[in-house]
C-alpha atoms as a PDB file:
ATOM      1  CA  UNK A   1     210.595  71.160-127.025  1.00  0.00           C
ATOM      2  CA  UNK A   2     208.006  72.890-125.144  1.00  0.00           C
ATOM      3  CA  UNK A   3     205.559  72.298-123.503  1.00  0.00           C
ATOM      4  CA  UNK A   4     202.306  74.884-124.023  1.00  0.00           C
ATOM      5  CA  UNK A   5     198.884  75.157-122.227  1.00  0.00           C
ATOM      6  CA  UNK A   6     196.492  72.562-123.164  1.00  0.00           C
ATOM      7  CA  UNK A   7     199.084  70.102-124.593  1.00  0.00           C
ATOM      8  CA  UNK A   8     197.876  66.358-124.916  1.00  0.00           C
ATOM      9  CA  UNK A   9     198.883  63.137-124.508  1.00  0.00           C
ATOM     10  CA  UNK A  10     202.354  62.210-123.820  1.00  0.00           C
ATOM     11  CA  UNK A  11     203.205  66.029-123.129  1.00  0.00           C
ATOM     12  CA  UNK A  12     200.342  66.557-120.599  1.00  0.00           C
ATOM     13  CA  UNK A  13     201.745  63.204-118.840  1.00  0.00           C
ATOM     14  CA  UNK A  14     205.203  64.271-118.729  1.00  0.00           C
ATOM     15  CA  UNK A  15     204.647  67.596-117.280  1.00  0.00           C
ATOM     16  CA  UNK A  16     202.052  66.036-114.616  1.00  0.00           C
ATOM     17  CA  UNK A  17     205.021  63.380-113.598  1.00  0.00           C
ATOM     18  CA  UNK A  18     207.239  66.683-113.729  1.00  0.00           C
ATOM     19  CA  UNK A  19     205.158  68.295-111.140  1.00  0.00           C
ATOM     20  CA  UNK A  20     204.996  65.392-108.914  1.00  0.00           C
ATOM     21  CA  UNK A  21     208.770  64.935-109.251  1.00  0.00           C
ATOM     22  CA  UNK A  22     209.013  69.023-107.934  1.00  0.00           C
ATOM     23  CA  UNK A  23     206.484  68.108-105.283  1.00  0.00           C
ATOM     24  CA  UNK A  24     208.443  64.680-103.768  1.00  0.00           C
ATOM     25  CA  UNK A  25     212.138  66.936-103.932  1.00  0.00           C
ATOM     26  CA  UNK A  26     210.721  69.987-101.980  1.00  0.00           C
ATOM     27  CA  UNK A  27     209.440  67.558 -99.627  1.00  0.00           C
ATOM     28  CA  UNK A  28     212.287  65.728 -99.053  1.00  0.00           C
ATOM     29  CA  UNK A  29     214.638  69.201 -99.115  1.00  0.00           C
ATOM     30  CA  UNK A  30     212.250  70.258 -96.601  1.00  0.00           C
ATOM     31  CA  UNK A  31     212.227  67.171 -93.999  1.00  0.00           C
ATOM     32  CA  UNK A  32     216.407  67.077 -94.227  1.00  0.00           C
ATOM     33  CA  UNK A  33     215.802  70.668 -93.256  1.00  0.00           C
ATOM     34  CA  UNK A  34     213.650  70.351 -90.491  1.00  0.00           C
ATOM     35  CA  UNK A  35     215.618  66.707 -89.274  1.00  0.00           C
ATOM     36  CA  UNK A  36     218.936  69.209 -89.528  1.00  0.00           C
ATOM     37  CA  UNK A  37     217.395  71.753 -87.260  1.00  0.00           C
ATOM     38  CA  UNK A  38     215.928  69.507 -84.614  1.00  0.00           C
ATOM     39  CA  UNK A  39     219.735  67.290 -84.627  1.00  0.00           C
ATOM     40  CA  UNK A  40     221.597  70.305 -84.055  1.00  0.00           C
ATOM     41  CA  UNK A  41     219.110  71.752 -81.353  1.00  0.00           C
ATOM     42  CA  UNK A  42     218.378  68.362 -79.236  1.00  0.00           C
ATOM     43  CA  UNK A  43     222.446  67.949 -79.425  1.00  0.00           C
ATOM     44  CA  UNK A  44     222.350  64.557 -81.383  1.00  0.00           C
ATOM     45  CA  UNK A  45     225.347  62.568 -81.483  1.00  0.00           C
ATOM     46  CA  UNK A  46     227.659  63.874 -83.866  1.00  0.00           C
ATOM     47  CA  UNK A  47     229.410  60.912 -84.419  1.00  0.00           C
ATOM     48  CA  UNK A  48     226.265  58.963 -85.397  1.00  0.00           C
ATOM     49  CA  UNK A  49     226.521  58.064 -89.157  1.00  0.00           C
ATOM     50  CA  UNK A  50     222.892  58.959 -89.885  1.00  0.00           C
ATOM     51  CA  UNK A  51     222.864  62.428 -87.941  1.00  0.00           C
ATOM     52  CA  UNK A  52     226.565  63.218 -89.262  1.00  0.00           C
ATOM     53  CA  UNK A  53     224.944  62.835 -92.954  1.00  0.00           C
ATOM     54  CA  UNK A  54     221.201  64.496 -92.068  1.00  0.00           C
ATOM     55  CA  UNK A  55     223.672  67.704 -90.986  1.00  0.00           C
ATOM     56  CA  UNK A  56     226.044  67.520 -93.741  1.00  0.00           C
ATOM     57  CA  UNK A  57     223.323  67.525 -96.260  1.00  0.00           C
ATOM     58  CA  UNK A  58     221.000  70.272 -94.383  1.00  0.00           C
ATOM     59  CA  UNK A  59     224.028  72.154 -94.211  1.00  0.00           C
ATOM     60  CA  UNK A  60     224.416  71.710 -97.873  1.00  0.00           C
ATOM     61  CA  UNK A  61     221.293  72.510 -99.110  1.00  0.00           C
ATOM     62  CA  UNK A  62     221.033  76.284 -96.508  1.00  0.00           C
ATOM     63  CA  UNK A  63     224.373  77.175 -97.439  1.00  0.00           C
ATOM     64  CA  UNK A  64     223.312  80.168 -99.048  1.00  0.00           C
ATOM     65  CA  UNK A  65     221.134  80.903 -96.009  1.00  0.00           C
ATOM     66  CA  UNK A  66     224.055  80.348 -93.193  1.00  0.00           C
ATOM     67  CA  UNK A  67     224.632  83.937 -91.473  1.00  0.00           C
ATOM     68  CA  UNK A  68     221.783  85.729 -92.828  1.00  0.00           C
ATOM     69  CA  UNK A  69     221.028  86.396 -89.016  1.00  0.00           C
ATOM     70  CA  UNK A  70     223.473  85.351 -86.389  1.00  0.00           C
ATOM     71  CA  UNK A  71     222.243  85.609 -82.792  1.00  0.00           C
ATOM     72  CA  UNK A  72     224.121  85.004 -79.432  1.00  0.00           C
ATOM     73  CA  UNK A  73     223.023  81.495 -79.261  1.00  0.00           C
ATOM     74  CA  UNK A  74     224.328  79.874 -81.965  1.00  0.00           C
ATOM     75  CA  UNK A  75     221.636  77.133 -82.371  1.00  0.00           C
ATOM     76  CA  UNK A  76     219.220  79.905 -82.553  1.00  0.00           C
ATOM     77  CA  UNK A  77     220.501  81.581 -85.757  1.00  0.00           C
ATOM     78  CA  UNK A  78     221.281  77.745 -87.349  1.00  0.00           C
ATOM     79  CA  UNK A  79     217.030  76.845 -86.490  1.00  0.00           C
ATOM     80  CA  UNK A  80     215.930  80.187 -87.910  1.00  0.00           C
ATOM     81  CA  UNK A  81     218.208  80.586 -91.086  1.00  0.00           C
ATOM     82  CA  UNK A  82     217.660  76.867 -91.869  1.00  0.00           C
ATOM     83  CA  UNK A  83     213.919  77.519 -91.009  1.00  0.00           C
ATOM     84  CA  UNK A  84     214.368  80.108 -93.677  1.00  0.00           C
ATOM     85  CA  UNK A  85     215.895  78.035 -96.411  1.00  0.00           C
ATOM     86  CA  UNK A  86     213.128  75.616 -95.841  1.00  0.00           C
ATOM     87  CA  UNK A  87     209.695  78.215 -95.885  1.00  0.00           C
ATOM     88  CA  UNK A  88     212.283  79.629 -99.127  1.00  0.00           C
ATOM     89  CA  UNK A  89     212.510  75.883-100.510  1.00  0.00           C
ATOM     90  CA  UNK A  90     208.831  74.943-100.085  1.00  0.00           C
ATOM     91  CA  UNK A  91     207.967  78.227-101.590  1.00  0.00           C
ATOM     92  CA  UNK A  92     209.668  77.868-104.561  1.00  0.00           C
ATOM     93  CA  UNK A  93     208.912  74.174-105.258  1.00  0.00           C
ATOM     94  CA  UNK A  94     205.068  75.107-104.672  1.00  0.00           C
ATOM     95  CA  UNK A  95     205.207  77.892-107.379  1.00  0.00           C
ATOM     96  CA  UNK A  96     207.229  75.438-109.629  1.00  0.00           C
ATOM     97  CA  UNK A  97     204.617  72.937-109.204  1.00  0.00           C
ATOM     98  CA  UNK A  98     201.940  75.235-109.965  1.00  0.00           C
ATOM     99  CA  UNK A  99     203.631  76.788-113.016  1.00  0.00           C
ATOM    100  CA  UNK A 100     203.854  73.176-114.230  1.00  0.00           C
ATOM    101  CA  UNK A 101     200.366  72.329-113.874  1.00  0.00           C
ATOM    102  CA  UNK A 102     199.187  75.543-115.735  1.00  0.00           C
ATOM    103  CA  UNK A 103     201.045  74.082-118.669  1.00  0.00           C
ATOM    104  CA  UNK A 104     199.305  70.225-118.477  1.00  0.00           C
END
């Protein structure tokens, strides 16, 4: 079913809730981002449960972005290709979330 321009009702709700939904995930792809980068560069404990999972999952989500650019320093290339996958991730969720409320 979709959803066109100037739908009403139940439609115009669910694509609203939809954008909110896109808004909350890029936020919270962004922050594991950002919590990944500073970890890796302030040397957090590795064997720490919660810093073991904030890098496993930032890891996870840049994948495709790992070695676009690899300096010297290796904590260098992980802040700015991770620092790329976020600016990439927020981009994308903003222009999702402003597709969606064309169509409420």
């Amino acid at each position: 079913m979709a959803v066109r321009s100037g739908a009403s009702g139940l439609g115009r709700r669910a694509v609203r809730l939809l954008s909110r939904l896109v808004v909350g995930a890029t936020a919270v792809v962004v922050v594991v981002l950002a919590v990944g980068i500073a970890f890796k560069d302030l040397n957090a404990n590795a064997a720490n449960t919660i810093v073991r999972a904030f890098e496993r999952f930032a890891g996870d989500l840049a994948g495709p972005f790992n070695q676009m650019f690899r300096p010297r320093n290796p904590k260098v290339g992980l802040s700015v290709n991770w620092g790329i996958a976020a600016a990439v991730y927020l981009g994308a969720g903003r222009i999702a979330y402003l597709v969606l409320n064309r169509l409420a």
